[in-house]
N, C-alpha and C. Protein backbone atom coordinates (compact mmCIF):
# COMPACT_ATOMS: atom_id res chain seq x y z
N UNK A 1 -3.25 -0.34 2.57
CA UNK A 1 -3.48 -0.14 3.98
C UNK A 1 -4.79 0.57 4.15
N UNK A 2 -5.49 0.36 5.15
CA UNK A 2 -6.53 0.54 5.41
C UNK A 2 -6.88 1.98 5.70
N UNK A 3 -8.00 2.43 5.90
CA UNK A 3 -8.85 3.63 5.85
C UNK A 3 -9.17 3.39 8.54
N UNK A 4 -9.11 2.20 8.26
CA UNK A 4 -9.53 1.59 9.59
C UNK A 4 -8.40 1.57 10.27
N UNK A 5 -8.11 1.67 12.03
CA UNK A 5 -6.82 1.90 12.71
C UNK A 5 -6.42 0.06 12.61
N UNK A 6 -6.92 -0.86 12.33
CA UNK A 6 -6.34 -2.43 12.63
C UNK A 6 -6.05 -2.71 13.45
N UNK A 7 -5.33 -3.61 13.90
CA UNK A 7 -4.91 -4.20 15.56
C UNK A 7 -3.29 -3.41 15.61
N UNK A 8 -2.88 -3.70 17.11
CA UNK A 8 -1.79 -2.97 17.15
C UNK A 8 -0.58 -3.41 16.76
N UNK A 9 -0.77 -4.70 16.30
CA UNK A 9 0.84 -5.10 15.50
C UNK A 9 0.50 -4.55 13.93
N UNK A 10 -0.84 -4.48 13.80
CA UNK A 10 -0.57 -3.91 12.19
C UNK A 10 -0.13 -2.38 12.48
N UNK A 11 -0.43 -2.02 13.26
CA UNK A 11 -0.13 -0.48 13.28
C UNK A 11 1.57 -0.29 13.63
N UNK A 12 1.83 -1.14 14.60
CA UNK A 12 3.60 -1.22 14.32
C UNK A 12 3.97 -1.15 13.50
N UNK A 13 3.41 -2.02 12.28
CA UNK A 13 3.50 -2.66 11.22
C UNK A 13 4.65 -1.00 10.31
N UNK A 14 2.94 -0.49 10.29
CA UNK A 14 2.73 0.81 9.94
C UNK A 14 3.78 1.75 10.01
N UNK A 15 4.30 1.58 11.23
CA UNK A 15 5.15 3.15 11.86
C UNK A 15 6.85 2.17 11.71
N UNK A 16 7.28 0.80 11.52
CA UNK A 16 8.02 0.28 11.00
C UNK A 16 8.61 0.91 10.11
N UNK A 17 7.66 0.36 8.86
CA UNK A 17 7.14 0.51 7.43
C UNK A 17 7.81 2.08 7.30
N UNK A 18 6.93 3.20 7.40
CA UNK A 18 7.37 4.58 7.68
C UNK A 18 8.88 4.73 8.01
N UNK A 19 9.35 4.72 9.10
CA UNK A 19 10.80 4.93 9.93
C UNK A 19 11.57 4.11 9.19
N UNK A 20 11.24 2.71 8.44
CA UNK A 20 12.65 2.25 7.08
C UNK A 20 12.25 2.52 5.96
N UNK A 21 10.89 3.33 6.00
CA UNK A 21 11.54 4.29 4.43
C UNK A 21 12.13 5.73 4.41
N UNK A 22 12.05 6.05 5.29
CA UNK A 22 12.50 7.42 5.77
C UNK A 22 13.96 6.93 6.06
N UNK A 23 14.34 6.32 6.20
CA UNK A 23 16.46 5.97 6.75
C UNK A 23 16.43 5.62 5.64
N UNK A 24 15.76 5.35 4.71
CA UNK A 24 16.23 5.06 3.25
C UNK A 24 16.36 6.26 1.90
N UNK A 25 15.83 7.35 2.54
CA UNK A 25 15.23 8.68 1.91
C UNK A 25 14.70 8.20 0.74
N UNK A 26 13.37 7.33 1.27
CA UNK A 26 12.50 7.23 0.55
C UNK A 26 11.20 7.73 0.84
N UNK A 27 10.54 8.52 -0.36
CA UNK A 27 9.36 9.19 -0.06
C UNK A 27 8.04 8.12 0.03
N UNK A 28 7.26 8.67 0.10
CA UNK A 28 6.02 8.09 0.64
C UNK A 28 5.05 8.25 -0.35
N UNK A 29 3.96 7.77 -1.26
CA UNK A 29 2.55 8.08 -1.89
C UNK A 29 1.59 7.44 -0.96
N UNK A 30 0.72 8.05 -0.84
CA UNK A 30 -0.79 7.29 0.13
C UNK A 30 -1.77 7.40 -0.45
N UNK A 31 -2.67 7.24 0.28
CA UNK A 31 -4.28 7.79 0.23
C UNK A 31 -4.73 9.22 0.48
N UNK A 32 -3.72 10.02 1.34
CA UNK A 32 -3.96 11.29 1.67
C UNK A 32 -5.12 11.51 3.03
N UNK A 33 -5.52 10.21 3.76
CA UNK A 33 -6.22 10.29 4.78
C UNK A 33 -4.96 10.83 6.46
N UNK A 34 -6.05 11.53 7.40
CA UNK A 34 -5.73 11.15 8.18
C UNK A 34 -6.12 9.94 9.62
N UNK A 35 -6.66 9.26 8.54
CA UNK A 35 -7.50 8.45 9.61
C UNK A 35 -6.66 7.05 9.37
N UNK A 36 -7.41 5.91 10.37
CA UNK A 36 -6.36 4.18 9.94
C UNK A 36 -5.07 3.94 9.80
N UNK A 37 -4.95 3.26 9.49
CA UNK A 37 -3.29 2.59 9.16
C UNK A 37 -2.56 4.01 7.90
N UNK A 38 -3.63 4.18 7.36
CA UNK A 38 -3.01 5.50 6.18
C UNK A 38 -2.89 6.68 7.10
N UNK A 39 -3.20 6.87 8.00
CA UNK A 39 -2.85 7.84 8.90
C UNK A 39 -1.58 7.73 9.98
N UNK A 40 -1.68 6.45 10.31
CA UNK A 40 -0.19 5.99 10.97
C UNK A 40 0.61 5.93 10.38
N UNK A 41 0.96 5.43 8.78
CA UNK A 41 2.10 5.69 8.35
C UNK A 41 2.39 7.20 7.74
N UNK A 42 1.73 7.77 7.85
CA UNK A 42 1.51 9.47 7.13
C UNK A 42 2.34 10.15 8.42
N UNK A 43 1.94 10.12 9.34
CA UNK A 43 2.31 10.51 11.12
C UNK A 43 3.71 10.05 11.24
N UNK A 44 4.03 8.61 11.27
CA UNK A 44 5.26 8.45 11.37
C UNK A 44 6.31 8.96 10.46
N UNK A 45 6.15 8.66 9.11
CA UNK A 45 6.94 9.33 8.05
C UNK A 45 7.69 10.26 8.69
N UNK A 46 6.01 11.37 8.82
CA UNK A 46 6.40 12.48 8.81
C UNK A 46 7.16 13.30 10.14
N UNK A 47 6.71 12.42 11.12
CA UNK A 47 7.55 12.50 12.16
C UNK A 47 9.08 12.01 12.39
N UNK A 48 9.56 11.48 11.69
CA UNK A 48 10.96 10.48 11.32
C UNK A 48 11.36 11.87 10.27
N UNK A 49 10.99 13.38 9.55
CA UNK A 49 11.80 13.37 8.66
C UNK A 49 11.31 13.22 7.25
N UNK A 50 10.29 12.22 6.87
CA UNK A 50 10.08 11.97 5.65
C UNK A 50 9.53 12.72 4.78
N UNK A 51 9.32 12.55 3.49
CA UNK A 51 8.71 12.96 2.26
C UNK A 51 7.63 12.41 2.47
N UNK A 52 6.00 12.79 2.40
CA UNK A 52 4.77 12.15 2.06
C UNK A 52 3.63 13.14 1.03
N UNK A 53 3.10 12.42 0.13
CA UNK A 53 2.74 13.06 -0.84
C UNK A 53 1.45 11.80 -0.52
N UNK A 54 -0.03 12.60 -0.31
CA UNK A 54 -1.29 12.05 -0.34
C UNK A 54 -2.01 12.56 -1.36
N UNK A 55 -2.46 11.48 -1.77
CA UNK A 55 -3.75 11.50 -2.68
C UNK A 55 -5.10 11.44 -2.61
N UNK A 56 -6.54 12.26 -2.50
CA UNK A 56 -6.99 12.05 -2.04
C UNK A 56 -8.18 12.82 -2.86
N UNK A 57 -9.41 11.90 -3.08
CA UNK A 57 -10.78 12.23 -3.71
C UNK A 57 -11.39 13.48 -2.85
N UNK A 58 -11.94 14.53 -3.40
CA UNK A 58 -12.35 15.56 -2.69
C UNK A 58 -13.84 15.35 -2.58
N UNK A 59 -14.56 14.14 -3.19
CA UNK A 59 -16.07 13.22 -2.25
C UNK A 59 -15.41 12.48 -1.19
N UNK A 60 -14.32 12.24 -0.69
CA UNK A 60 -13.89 11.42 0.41
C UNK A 60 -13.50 12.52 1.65
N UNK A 61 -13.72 13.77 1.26
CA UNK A 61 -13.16 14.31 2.40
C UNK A 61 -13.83 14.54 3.88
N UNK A 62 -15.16 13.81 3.82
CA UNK A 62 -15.87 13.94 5.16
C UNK A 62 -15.38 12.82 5.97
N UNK A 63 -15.43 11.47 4.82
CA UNK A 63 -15.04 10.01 5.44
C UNK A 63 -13.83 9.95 6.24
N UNK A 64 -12.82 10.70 5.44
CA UNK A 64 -11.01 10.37 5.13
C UNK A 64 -10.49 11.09 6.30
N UNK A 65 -10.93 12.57 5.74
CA UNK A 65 -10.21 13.73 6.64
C UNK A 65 -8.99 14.10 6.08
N UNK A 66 -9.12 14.88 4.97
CA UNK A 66 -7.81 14.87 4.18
C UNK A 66 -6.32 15.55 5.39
N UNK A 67 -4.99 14.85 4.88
CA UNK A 67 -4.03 14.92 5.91
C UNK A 67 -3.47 15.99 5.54
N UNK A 68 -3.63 17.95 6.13
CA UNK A 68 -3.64 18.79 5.84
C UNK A 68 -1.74 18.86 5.76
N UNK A 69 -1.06 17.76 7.02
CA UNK A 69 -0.08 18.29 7.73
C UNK A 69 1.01 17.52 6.28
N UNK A 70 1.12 16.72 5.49
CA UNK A 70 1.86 16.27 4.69
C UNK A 70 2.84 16.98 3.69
N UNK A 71 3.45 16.42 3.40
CA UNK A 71 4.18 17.57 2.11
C UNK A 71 3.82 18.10 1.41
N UNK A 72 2.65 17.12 0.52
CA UNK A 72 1.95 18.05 -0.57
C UNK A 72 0.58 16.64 -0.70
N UNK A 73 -0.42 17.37 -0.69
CA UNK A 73 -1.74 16.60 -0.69
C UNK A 73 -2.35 17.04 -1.91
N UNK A 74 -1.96 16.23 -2.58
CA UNK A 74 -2.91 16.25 -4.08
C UNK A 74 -4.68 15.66 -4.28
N UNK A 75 -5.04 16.70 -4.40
CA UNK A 75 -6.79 16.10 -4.47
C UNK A 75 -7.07 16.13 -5.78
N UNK A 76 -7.99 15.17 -5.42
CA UNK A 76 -8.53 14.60 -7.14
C UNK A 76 -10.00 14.48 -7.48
N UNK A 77 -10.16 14.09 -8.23
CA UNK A 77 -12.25 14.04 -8.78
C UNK A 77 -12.87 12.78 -8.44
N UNK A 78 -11.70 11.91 -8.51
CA UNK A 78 -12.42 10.60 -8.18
C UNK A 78 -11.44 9.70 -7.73
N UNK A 79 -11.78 8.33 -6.98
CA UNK A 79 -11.30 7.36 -6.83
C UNK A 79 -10.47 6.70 -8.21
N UNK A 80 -11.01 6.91 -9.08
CA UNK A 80 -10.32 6.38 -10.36
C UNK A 80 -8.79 7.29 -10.62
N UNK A 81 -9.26 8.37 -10.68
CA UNK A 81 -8.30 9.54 -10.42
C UNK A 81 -7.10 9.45 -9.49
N UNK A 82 -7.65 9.40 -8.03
CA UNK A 82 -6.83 8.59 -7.04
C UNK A 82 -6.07 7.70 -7.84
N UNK A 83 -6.15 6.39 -8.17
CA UNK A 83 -5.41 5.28 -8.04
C UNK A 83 -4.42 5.34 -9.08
N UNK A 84 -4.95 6.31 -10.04
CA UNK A 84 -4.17 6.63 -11.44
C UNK A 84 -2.88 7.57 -10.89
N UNK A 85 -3.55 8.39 -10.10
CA UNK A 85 -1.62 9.81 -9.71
C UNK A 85 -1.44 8.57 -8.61
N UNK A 86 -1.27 7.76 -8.18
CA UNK A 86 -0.92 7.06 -7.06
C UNK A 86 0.13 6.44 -7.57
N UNK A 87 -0.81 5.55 -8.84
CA UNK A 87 0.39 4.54 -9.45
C UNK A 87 1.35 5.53 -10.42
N UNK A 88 0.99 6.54 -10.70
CA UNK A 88 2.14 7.18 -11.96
C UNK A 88 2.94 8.32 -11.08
N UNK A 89 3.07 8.34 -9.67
CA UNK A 89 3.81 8.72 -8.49
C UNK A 89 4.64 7.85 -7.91
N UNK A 90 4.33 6.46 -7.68
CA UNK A 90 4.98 5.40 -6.75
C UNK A 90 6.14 4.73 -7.66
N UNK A 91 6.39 4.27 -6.97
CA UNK A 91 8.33 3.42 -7.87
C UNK A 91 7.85 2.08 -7.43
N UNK A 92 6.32 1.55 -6.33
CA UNK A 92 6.33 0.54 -6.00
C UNK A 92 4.82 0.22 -5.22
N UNK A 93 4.62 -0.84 -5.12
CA UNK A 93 3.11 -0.82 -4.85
C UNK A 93 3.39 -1.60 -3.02
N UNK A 94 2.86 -1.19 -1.91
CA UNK A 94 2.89 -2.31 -0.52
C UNK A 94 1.55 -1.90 -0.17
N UNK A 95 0.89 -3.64 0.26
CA UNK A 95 -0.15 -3.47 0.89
C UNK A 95 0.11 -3.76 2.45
N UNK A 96 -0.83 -3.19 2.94
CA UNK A 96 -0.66 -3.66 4.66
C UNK A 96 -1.94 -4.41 4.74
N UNK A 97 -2.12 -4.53 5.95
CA UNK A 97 -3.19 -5.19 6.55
C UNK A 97 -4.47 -3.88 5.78
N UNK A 98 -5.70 -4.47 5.62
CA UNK A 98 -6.49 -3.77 5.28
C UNK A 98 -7.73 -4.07 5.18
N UNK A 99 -8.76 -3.54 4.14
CA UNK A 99 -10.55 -3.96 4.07
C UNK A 99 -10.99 -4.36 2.59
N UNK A 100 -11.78 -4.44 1.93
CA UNK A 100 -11.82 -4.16 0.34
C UNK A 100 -10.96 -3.23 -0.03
N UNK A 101 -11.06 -2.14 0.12
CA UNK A 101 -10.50 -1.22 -0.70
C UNK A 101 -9.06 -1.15 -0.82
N UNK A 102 -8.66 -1.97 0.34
CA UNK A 102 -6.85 -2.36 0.32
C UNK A 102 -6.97 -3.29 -0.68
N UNK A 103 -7.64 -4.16 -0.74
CA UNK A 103 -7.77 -5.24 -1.70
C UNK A 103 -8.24 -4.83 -3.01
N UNK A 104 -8.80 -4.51 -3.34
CA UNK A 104 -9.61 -3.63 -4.94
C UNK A 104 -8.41 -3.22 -5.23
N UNK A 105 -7.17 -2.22 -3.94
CA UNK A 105 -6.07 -1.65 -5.10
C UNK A 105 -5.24 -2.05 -5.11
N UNK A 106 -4.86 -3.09 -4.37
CA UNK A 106 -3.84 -4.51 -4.40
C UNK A 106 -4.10 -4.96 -5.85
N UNK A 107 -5.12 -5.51 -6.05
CA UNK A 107 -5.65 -6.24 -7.41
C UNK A 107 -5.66 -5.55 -8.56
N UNK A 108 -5.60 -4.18 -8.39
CA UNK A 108 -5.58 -3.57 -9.71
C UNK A 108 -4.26 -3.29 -10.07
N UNK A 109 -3.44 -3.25 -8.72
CA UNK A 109 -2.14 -2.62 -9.63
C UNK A 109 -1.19 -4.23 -9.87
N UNK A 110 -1.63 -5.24 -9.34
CA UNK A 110 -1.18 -6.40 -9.47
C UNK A 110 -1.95 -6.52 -11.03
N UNK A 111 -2.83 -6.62 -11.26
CA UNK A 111 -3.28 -6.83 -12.49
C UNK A 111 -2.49 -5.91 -13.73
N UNK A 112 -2.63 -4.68 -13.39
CA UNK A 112 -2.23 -3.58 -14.20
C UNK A 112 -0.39 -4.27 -14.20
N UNK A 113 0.33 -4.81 -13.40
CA UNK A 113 2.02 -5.26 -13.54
C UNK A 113 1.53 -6.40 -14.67
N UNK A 114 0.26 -7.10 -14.37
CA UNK A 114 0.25 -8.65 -14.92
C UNK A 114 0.17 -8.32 -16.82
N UNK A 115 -0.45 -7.53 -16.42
CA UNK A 115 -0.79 -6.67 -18.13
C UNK A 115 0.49 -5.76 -19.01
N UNK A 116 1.51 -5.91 -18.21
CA UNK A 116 2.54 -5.32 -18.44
C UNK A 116 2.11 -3.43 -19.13
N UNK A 117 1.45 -2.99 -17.96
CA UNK A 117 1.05 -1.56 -17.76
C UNK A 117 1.76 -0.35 -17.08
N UNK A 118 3.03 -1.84 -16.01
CA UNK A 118 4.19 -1.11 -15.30
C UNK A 118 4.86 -2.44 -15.02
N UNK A 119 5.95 -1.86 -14.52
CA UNK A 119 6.94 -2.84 -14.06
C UNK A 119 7.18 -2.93 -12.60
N UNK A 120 6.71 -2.38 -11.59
CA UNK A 120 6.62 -2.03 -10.33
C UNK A 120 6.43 -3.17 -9.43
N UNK A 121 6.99 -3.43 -8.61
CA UNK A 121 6.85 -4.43 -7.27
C UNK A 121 5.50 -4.08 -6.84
N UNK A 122 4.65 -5.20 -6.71
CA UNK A 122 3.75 -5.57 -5.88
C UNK A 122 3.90 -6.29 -4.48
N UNK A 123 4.08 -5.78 -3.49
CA UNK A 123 4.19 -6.64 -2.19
C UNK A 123 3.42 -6.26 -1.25
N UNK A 124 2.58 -7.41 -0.56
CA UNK A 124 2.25 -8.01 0.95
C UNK A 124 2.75 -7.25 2.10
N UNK A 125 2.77 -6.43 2.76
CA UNK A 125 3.48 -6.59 4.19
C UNK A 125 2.11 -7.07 4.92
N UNK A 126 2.86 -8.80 5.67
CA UNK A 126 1.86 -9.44 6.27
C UNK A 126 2.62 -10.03 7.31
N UNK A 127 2.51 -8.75 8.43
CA UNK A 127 3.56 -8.94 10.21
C UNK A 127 3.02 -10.48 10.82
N UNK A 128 1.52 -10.83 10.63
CA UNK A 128 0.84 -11.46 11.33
C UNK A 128 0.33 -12.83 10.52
N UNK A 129 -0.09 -12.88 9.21
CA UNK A 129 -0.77 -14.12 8.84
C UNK A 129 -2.02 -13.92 7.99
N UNK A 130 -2.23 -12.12 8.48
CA UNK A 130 -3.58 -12.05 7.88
C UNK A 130 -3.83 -12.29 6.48
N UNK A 131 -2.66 -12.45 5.76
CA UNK A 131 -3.26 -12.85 4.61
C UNK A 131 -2.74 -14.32 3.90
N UNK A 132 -3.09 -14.95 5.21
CA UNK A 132 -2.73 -16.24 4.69
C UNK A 132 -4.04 -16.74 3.43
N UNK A 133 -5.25 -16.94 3.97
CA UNK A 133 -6.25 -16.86 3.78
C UNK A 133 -6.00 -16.40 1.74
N UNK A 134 -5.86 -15.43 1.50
CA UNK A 134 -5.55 -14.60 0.27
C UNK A 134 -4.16 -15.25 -0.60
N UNK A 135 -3.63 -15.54 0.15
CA UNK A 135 -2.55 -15.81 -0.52
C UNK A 135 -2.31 -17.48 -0.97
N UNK A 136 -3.67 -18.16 0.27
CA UNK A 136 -4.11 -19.78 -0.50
C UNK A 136 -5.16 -19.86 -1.49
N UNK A 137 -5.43 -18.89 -2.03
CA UNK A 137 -6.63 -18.43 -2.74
C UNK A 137 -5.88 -18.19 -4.16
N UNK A 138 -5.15 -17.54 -4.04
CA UNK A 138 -4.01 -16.93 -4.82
C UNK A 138 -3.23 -18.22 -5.82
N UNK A 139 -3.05 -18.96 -4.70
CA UNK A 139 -1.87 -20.55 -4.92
C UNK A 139 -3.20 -21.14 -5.34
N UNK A 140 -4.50 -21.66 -5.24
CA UNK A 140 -5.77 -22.29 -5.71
C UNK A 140 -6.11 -21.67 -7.32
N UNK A 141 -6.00 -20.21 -7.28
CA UNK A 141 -6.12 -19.96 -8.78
C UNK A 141 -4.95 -20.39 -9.73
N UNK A 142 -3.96 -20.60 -9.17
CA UNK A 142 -2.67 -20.96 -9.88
C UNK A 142 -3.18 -22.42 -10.17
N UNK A 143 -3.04 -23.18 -8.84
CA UNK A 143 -3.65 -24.87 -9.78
C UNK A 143 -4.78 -25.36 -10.24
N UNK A 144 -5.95 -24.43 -10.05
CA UNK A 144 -6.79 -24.20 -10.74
C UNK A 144 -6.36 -24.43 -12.50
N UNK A 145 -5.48 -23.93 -12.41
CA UNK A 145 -5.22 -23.15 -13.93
C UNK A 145 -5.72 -21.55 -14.43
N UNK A 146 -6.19 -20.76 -13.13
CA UNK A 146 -6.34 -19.25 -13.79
C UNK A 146 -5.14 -18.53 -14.04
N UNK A 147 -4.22 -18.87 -13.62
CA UNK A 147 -2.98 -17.93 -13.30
C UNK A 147 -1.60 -18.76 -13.21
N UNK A 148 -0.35 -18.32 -14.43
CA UNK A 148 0.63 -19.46 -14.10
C UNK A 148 1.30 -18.96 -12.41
N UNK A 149 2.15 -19.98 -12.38
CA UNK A 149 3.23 -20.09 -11.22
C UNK A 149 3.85 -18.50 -11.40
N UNK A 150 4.61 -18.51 -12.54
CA UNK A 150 5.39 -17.05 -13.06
C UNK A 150 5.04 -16.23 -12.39
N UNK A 151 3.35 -15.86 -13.10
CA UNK A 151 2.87 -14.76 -12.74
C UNK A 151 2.14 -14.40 -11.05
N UNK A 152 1.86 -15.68 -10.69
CA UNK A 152 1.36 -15.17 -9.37
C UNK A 152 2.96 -14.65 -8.20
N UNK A 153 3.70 -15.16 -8.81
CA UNK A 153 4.96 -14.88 -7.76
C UNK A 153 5.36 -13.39 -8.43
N UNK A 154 4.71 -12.95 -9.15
CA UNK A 154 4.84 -11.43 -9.24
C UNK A 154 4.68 -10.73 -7.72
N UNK A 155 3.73 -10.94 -7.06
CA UNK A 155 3.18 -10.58 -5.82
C UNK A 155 3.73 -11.34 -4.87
N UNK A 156 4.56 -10.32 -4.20
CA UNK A 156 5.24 -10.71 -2.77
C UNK A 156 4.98 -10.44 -1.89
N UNK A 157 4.69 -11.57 -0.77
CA UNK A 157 4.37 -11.40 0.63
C UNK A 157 5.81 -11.46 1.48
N UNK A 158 5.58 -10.23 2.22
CA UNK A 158 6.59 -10.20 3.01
C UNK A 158 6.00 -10.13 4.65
N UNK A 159 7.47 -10.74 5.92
CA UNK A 159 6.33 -10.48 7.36
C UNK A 159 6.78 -9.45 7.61
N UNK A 160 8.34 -8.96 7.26
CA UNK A 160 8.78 -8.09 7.94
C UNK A 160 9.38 -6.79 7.45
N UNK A 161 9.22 -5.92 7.76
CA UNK A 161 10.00 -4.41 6.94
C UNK A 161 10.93 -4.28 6.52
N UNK A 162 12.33 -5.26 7.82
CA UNK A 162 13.37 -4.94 7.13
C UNK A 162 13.57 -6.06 5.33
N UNK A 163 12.54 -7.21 5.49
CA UNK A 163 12.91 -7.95 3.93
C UNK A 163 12.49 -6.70 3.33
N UNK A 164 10.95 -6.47 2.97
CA UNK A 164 10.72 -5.50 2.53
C UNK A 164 11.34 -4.77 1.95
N UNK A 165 11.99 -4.11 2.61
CA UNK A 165 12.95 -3.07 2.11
C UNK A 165 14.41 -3.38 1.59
N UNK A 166 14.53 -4.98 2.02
CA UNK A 166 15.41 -5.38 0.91
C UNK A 166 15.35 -5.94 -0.35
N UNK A 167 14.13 -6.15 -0.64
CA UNK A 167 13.55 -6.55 -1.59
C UNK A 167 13.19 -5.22 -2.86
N UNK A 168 12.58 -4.37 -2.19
CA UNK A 168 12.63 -2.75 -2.77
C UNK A 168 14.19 -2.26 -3.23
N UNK A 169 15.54 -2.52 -2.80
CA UNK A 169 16.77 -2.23 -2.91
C UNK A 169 16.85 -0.83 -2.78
């Protein structure tokens, strides 16, 4: 999820997302921003009740605005740093709507499952379509021949929170 606020169904998306992991007493890992879509689900969580634990580069803190109000905001040295306590914190990887950098860490921790580095769900939340685009790109490297069938269905697109979260169990 993005660093950017998105349109307002992604931001539903967002505060969804938040409010059925919180009735699930499930905690939260982020980015540790309070800004964008990482700021809407940080807000809702935490307004519903929830657990949220942000992560967050201490060169990002002019951009980001680290989210003072969270459970516990872990700062780090770098972006590399970031993505490393992110993934060895989370039980599961969801992207939302987002920019590169949703995408750079979509791809790494999808790569890092493909490499058998974890075993963790990779999933899509895609309310709208936006990643149709990505996900025929995705099905093109498959008949291409870069990537079997198997492995690209590692990565699940979901539209809606409540699959989502049945899919997470």
């Amino acid at each position: 999820m993005g660093s950017s606020p998105g349109t307002p169904q992604h931001r539903e998306a967002a505060v969804a997302l938040a409010q059925g992991l919180v009735a699930r007493d499930v905690g939260i890992v982020y980015g540790g921003a309070t800004v964008g879509l990482m700021g809407v689900l940080a807000d809702a969580a935490l307004a519903a009740g929830g657990e949220v634990v942000g992560v967050i580069p201490r060169d990002l803190f002019d951009r980001e605005v680290p989210h003072r109000g969270v459970t516990r905001l872990v700062e780090v040295d770098s972006m590399h740093a970031r993505k490393a306590r992110m993934a060895e914190l989370a039980d599961a990887f969801v992207a939302l709507p987002g920019g590169v950098g949703t995408l750079e860490e979509l791809f790494e921790v999808f790569t890092w499952q493909l490499l058998g580095l974890h075993a963790k769900p990779v999933l899509l939340l895609d309310p709208d379509g936006f990643y149709d685009p990505l996900v025929e790109q995705l099905d093109r490297i498959v008949e291409q021949g870069y990537l079997s069938a198997g492995k690209r269905a590692a990565l699940v697109r979901v539209t809606g929170v409540d699959e989502l979260l049945d899919r997470l169990g």
